[in-house]
PDB file of N, CA and C in Angstrom:
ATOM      1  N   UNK A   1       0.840  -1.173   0.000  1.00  0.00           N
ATOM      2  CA  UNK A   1       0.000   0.000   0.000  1.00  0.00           C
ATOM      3  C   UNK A   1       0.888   1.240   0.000  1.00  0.00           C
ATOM      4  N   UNK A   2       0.578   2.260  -0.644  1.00  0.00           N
ATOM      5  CA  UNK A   2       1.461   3.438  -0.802  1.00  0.00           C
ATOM      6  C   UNK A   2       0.487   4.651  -0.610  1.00  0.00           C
ATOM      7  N   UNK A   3       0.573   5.612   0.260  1.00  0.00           N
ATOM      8  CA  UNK A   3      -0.271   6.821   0.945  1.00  0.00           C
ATOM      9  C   UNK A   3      -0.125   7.511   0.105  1.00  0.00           C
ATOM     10  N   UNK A   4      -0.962   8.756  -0.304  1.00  0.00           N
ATOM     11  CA  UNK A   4      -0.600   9.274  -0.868  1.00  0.00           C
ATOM     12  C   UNK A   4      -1.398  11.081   0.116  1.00  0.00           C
ATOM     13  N   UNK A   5      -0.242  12.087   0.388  1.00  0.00           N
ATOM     14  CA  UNK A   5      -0.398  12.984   0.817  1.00  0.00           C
ATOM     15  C   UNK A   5      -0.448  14.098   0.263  1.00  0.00           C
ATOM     16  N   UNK A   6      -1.537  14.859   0.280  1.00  0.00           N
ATOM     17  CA  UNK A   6      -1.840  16.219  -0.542  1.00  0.00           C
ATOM     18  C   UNK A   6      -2.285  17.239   0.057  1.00  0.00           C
ATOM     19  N   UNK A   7      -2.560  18.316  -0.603  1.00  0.00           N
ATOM     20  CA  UNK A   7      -3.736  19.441  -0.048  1.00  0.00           C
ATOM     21  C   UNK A   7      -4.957  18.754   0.696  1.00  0.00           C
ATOM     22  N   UNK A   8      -5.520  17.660   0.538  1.00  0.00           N
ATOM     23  CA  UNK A   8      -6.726  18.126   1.029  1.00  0.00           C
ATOM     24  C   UNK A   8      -6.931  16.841   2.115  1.00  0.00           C
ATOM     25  N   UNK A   9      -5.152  16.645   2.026  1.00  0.00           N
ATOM     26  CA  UNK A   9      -5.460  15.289   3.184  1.00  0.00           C
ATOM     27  C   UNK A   9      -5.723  15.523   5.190  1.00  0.00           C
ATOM     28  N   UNK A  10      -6.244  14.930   5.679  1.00  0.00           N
ATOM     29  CA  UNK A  10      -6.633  15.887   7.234  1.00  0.00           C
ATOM     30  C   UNK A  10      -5.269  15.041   8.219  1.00  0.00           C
ATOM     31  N   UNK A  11      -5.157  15.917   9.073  1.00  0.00           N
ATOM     32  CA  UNK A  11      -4.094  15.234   9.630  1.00  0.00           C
ATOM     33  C   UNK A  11      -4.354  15.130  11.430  1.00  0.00           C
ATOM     34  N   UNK A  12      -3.856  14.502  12.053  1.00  0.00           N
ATOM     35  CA  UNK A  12      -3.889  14.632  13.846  1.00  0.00           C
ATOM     36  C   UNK A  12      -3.129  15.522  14.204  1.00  0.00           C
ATOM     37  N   UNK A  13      -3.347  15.919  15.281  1.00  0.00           N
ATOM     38  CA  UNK A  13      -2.854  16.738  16.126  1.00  0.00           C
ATOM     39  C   UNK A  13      -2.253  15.539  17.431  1.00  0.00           C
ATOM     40  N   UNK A  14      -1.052  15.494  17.436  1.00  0.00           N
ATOM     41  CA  UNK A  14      -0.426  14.038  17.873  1.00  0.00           C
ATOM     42  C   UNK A  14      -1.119  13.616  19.479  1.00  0.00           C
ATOM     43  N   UNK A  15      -1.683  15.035  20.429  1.00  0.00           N
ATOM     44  CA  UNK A  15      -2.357  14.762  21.776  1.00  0.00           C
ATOM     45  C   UNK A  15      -3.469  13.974  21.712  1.00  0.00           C
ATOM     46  N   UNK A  16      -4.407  14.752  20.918  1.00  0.00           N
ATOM     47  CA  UNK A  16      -5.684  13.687  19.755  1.00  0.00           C
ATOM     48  C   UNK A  16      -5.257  12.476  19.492  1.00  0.00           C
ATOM     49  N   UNK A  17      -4.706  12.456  18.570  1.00  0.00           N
ATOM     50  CA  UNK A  17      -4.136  11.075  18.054  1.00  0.00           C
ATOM     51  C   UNK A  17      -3.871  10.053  19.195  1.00  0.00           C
ATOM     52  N   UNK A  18      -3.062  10.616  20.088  1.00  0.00           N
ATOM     53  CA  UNK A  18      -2.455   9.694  21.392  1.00  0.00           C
ATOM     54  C   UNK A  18      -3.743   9.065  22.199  1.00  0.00           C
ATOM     55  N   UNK A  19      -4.615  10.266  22.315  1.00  0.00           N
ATOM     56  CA  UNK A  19      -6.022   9.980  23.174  1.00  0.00           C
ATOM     57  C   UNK A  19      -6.677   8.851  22.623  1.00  0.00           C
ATOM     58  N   UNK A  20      -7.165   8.784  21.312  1.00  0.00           N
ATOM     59  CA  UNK A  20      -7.580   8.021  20.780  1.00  0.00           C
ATOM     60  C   UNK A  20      -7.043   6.790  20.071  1.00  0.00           C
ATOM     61  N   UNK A  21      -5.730   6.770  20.432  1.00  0.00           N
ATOM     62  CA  UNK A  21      -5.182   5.594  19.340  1.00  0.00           C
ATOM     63  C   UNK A  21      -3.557   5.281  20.027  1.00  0.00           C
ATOM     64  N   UNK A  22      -4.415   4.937  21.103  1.00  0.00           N
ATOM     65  CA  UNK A  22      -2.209   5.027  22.129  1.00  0.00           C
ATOM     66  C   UNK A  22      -1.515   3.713  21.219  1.00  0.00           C
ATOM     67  N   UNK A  23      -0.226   4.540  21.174  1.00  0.00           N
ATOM     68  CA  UNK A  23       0.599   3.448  21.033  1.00  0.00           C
ATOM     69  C   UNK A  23       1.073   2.548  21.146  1.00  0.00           C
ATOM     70  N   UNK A  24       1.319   1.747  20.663  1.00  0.00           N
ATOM     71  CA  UNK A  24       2.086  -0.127  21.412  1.00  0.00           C
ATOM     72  C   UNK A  24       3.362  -0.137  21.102  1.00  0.00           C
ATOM     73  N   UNK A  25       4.223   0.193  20.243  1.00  0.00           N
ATOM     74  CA  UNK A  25       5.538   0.364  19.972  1.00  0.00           C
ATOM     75  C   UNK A  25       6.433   1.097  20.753  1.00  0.00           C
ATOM     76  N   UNK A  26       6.587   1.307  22.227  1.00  0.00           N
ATOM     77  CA  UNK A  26       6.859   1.682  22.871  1.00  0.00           C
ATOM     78  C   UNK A  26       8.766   1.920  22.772  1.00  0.00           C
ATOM     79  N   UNK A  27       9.181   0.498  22.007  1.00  0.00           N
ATOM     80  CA  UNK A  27      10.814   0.521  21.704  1.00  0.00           C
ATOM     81  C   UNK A  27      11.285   1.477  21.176  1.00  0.00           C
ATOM     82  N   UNK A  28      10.522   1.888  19.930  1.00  0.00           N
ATOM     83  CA  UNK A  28      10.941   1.637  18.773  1.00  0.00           C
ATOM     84  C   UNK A  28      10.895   3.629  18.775  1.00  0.00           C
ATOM     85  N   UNK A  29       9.899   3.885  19.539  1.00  0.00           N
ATOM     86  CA  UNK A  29       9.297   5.546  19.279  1.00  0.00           C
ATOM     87  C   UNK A  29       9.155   6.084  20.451  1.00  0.00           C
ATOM     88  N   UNK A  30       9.828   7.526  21.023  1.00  0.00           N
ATOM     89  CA  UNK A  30       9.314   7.944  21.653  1.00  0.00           C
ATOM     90  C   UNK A  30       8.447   9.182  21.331  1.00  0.00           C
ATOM     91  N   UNK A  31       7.293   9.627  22.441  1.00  0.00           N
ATOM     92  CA  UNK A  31       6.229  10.744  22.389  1.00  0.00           C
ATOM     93  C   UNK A  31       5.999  11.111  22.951  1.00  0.00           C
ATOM     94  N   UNK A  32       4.745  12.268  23.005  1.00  0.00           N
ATOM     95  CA  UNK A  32       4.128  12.607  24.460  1.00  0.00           C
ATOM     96  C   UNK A  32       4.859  13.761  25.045  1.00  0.00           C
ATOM     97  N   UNK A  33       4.264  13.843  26.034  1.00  0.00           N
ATOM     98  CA  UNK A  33       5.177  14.596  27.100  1.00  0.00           C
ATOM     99  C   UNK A  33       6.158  14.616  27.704  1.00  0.00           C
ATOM    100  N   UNK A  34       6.260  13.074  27.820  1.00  0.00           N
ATOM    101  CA  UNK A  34       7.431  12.733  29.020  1.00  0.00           C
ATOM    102  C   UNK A  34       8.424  12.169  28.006  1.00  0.00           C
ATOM    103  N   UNK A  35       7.917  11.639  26.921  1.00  0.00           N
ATOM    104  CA  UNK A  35       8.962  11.122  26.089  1.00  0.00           C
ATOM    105  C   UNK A  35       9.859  11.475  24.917  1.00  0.00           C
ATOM    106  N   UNK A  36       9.419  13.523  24.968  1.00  0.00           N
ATOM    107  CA  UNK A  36      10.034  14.234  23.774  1.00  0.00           C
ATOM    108  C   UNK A  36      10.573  15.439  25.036  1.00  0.00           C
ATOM    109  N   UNK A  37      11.736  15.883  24.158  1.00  0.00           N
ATOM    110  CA  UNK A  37      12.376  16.885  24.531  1.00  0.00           C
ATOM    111  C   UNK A  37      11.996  18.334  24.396  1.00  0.00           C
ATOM    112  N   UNK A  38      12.357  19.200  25.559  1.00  0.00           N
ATOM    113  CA  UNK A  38      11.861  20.866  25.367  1.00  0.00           C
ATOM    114  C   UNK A  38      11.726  20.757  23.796  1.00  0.00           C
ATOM    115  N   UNK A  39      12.839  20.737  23.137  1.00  0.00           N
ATOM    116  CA  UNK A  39      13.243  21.101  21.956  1.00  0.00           C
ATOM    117  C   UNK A  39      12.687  20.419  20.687  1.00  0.00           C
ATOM    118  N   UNK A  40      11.871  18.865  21.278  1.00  0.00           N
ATOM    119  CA  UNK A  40      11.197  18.114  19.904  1.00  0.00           C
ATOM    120  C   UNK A  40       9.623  19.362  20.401  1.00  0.00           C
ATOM    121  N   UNK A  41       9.093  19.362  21.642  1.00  0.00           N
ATOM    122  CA  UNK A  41       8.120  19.644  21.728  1.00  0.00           C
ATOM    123  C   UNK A  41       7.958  21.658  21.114  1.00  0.00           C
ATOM    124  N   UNK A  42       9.163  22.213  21.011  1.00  0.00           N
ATOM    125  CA  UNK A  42       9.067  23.548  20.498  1.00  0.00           C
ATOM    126  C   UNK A  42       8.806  23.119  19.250  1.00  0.00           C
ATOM    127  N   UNK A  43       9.668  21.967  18.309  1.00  0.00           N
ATOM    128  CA  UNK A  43       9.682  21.957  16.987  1.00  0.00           C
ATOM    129  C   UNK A  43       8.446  21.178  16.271  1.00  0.00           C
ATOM    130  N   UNK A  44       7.657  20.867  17.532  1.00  0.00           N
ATOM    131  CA  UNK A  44       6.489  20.297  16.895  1.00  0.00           C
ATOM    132  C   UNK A  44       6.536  18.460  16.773  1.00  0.00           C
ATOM    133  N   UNK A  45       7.626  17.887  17.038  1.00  0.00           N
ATOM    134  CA  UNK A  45       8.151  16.646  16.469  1.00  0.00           C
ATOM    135  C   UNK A  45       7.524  16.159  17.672  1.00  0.00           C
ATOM    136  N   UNK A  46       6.047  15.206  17.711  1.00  0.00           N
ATOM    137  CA  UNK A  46       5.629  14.614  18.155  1.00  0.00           C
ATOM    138  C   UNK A  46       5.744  12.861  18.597  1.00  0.00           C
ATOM    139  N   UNK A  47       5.813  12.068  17.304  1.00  0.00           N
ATOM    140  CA  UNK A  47       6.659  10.609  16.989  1.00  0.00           C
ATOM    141  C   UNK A  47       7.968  10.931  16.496  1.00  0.00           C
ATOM    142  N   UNK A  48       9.004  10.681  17.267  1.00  0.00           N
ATOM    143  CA  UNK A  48      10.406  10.329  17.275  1.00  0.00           C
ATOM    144  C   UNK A  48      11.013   9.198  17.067  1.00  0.00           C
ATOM    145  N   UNK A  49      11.774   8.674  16.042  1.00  0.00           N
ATOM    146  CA  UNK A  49      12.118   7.319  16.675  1.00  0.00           C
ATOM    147  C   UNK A  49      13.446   7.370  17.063  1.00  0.00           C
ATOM    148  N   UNK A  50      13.580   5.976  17.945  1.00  0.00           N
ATOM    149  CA  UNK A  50      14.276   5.423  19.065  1.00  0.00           C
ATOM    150  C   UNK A  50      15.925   4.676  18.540  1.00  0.00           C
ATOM    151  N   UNK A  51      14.879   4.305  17.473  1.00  0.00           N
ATOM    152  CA  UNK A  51      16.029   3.253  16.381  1.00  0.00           C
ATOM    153  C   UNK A  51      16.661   3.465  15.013  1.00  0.00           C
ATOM    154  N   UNK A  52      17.463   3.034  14.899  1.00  0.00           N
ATOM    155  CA  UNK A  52      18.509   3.931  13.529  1.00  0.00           C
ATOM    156  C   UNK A  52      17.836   3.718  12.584  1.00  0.00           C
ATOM    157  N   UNK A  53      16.546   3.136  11.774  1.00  0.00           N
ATOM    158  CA  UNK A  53      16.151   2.934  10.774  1.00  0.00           C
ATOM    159  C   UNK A  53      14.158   2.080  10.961  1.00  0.00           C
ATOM    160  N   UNK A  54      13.851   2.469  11.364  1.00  0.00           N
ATOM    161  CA  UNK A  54      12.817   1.796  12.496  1.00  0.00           C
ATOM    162  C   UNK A  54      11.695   1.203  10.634  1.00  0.00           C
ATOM    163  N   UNK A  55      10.807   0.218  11.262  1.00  0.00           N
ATOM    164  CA  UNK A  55      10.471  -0.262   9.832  1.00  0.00           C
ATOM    165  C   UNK A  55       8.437  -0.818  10.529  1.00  0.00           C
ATOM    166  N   UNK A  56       8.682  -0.400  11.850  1.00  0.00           N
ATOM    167  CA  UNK A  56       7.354  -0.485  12.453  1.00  0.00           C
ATOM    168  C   UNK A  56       6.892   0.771  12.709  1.00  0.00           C
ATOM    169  N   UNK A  57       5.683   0.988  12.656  1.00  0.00           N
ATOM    170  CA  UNK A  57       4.922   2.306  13.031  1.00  0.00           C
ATOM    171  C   UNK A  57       4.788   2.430  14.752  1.00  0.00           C
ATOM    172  N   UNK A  58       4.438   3.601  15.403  1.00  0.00           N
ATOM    173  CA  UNK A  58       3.651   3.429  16.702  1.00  0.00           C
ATOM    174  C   UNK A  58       3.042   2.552  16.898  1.00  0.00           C
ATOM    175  N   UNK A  59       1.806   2.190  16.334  1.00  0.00           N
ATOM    176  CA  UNK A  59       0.906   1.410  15.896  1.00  0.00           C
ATOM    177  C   UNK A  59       1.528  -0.546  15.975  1.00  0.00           C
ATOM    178  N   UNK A  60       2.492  -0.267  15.801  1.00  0.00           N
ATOM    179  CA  UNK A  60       3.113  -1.855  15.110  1.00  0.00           C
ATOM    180  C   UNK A  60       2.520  -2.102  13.884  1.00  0.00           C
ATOM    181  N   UNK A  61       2.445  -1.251  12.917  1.00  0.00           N
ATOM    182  CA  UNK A  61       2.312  -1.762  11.307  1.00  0.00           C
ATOM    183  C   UNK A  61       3.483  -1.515  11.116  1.00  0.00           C
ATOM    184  N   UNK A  62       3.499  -2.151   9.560  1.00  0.00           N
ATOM    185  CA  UNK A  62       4.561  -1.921   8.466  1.00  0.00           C
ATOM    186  C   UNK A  62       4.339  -0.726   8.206  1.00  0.00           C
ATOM    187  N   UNK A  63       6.035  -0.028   8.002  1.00  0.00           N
ATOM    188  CA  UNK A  63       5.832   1.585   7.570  1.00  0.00           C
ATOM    189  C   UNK A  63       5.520   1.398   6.131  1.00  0.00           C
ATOM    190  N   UNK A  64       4.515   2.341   5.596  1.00  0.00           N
ATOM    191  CA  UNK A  64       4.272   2.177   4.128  1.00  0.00           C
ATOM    192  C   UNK A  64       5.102   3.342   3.359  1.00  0.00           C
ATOM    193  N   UNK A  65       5.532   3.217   2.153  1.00  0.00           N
ATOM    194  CA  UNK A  65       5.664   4.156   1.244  1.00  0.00           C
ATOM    195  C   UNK A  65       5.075   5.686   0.791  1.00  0.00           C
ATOM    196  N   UNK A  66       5.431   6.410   0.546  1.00  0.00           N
ATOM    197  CA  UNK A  66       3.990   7.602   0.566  1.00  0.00           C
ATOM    198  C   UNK A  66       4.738   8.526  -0.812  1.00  0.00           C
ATOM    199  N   UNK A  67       3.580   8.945  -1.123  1.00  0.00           N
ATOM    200  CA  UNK A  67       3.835   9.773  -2.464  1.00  0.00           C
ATOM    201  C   UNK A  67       3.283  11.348  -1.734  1.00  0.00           C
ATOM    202  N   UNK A  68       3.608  12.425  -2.501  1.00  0.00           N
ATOM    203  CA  UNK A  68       3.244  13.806  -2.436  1.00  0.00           C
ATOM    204  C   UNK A  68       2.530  14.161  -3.360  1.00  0.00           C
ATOM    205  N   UNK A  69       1.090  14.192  -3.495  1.00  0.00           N
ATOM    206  CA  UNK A  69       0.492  15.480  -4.572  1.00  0.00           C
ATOM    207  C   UNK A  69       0.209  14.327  -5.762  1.00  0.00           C
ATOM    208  N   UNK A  70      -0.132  12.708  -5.458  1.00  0.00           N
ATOM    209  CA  UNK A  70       0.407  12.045  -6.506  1.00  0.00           C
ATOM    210  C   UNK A  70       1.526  11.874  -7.691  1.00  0.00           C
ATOM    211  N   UNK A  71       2.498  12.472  -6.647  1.00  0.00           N
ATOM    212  CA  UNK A  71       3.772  12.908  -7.425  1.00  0.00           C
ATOM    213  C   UNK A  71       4.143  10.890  -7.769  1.00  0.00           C
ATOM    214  N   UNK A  72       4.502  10.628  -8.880  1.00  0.00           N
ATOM    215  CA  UNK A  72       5.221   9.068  -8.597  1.00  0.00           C
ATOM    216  C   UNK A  72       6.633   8.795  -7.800  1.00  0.00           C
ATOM    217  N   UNK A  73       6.923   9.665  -7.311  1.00  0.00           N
ATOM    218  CA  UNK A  73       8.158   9.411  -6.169  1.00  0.00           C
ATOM    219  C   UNK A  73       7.365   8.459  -5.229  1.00  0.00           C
ATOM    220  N   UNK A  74       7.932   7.522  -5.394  1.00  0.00           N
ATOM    221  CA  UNK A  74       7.555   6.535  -3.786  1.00  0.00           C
ATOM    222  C   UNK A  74       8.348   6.764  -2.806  1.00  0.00           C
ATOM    223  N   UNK A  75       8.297   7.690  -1.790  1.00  0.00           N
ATOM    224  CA  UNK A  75       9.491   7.639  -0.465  1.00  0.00           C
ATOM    225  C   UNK A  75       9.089   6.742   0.609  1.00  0.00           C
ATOM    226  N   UNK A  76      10.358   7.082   1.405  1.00  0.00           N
ATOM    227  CA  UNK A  76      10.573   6.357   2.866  1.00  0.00           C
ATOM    228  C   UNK A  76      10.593   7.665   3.970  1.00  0.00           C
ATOM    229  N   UNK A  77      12.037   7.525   4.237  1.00  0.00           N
ATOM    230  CA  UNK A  77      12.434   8.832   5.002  1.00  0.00           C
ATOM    231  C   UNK A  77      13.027  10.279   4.054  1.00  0.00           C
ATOM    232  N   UNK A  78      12.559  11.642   4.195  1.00  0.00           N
ATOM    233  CA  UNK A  78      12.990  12.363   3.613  1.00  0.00           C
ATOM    234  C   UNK A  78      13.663  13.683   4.529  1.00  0.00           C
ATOM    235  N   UNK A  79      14.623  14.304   4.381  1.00  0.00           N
ATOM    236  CA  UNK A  79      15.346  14.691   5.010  1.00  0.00           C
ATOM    237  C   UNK A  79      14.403  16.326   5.386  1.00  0.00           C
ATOM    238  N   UNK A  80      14.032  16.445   6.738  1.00  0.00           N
ATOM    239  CA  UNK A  80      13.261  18.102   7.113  1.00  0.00           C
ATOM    240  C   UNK A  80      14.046  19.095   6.019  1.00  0.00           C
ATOM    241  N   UNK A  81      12.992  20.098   5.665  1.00  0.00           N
ATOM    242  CA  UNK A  81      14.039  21.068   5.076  1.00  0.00           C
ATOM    243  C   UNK A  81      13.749  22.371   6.199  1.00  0.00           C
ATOM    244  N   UNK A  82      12.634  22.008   7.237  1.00  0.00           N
ATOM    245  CA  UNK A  82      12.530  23.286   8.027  1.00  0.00           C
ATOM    246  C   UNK A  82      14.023  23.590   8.827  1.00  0.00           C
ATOM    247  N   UNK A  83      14.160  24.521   8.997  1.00  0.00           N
ATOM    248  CA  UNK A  83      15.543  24.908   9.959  1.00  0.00           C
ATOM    249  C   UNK A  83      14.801  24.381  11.575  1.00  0.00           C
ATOM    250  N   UNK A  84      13.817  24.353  12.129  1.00  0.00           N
ATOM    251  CA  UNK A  84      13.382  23.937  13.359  1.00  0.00           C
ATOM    252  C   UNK A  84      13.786  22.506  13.374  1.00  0.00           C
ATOM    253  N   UNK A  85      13.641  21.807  12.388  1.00  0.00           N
ATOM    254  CA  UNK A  85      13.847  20.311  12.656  1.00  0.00           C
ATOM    255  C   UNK A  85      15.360  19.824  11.767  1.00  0.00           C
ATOM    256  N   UNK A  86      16.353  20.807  11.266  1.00  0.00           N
ATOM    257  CA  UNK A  86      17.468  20.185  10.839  1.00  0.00           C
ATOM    258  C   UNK A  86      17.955  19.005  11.706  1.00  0.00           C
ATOM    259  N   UNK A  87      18.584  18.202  10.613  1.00  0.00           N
ATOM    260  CA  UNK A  87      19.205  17.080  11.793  1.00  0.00           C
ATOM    261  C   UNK A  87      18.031  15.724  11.863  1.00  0.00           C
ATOM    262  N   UNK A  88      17.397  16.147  11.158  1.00  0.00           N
ATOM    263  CA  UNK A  88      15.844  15.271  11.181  1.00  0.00           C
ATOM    264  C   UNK A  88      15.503  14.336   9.697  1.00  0.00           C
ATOM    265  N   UNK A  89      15.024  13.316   9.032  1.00  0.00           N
ATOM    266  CA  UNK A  89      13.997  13.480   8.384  1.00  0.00           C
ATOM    267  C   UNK A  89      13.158  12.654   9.027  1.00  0.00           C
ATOM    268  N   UNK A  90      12.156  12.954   8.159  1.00  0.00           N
ATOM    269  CA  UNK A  90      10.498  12.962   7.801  1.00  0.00           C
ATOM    270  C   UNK A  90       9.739  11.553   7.276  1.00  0.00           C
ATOM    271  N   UNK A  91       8.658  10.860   7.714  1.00  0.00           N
ATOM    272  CA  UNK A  91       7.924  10.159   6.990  1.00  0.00           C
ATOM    273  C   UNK A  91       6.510  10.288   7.378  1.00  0.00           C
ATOM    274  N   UNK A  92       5.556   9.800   6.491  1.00  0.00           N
ATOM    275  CA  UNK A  92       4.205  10.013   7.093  1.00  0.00           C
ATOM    276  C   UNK A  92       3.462   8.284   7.327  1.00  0.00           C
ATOM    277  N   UNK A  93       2.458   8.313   8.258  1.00  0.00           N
ATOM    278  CA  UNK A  93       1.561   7.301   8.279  1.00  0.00           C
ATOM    279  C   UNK A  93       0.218   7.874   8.823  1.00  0.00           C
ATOM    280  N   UNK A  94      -0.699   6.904   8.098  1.00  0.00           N
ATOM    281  CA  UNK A  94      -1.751   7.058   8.109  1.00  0.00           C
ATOM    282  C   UNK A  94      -2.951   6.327   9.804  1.00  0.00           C
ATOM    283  N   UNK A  95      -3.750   6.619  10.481  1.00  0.00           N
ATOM    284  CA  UNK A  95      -4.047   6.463  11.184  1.00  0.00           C
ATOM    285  C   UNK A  95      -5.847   6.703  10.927  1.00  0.00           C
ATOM    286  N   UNK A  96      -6.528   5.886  10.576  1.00  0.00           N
ATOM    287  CA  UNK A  96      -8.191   6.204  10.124  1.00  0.00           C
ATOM    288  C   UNK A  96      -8.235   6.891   9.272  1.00  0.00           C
ATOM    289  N   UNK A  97      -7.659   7.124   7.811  1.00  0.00           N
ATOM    290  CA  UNK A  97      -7.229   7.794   7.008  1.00  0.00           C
ATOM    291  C   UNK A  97      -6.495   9.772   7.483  1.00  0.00           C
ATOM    292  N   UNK A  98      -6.570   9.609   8.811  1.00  0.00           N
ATOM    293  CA  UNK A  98      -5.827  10.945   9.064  1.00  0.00           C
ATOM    294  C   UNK A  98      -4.375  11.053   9.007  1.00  0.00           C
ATOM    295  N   UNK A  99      -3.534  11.669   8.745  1.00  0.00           N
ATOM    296  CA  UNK A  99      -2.097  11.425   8.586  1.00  0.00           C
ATOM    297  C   UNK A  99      -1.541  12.091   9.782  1.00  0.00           C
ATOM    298  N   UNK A 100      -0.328  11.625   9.897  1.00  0.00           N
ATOM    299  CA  UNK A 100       0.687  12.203  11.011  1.00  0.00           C
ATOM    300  C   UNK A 100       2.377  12.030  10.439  1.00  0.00           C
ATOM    301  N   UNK A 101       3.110  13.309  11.120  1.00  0.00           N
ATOM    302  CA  UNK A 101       4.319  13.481  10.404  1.00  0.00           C
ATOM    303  C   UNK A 101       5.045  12.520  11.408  1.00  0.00           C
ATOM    304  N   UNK A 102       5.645  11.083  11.224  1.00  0.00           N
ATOM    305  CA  UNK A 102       7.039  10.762  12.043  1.00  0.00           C
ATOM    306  C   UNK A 102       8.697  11.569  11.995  1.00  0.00           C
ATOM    307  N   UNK A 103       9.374  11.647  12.883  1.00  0.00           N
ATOM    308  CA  UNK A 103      10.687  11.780  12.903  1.00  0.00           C
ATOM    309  C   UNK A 103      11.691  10.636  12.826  1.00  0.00           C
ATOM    310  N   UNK A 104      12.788  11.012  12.699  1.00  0.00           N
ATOM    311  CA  UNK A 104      13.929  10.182  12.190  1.00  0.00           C
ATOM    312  C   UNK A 104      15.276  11.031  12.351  1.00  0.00           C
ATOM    313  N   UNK A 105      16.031  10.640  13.644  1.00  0.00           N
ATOM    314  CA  UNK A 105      17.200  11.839  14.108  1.00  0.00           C
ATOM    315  C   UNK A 105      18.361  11.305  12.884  1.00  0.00           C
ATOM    316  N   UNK A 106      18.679  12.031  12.351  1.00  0.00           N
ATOM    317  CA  UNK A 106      19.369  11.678  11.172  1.00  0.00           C
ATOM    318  C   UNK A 106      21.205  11.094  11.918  1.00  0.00           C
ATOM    319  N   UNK A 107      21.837  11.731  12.744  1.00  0.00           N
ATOM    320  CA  UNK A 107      22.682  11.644  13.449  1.00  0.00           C
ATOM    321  C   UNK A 107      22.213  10.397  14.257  1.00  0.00           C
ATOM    322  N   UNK A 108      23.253   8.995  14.341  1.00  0.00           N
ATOM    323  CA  UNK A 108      22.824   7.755  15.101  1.00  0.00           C
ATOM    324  C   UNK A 108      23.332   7.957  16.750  1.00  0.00           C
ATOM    325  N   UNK A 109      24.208   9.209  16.706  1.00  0.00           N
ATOM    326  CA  UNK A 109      24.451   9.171  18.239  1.00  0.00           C
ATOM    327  C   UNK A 109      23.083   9.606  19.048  1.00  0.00           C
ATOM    328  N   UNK A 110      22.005  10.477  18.918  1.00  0.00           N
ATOM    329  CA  UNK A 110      20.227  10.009  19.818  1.00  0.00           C
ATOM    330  C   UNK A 110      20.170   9.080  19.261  1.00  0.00           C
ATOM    331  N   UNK A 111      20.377   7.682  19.171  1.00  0.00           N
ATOM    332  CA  UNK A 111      19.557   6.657  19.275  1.00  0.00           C
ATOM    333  C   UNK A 111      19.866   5.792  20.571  1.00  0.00           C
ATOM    334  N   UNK A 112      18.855   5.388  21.134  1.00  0.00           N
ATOM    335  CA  UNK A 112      19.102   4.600  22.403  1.00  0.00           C
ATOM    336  C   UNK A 112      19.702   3.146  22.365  1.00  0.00           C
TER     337      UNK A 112
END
């Protein structure tokens, strides 16, 4: 299955999301309050992961592929271009068709 993210796709707000749909992947991702830093929680970076290349969701699915705008690029991880999250990339998953942005510390020294 391959997502595909656009203008008119709706997304969570990760507190929402958490309320309604807690996580089980507890290894693999950290979140929340207690489990993101001053600095993920200024930059917005809600799902973090834990592991140098992680291939499970929060959730425990398979991470899927995702396209932009039906662009045919199939990605994985793509590198932030915001200056708030340098040092980061990016993937998306889907949750009741609502989307949410994951992180990925590009540097393997944060990984636990």
């Amino acid at each position: 299955m391959i997502l595909n993210v656009n203008s008119n796709s709706k997304f969570w707000t990760g507190n929402v999301l958490l309320s309604k749909f807690p996580p089980m992947n507890h290894f693999a991702w950290r979140y929340g309050v207690s489990g993101r830093t001053e600095a993920d929680r200024e930059a917005d970076r809600f799902f973090i992961a834990n592991t140098e290349y992680p291939i499970i969701d929060p959730w425990r699915r398979p991470l899927c592929k995702w396209t932009h705008n039906n662009d045919e690029t199939e990605n994985e991880w793509l590198p932030c271009t915001e200056t708030m999250n340098a040092g980061y990339s990016y993937r998306y998953v889907s949750v009741q068709r609502k989307f949410i942005k994951l992180f990925l510390p590009i540097s393997q020294e944060t990984f636990c």
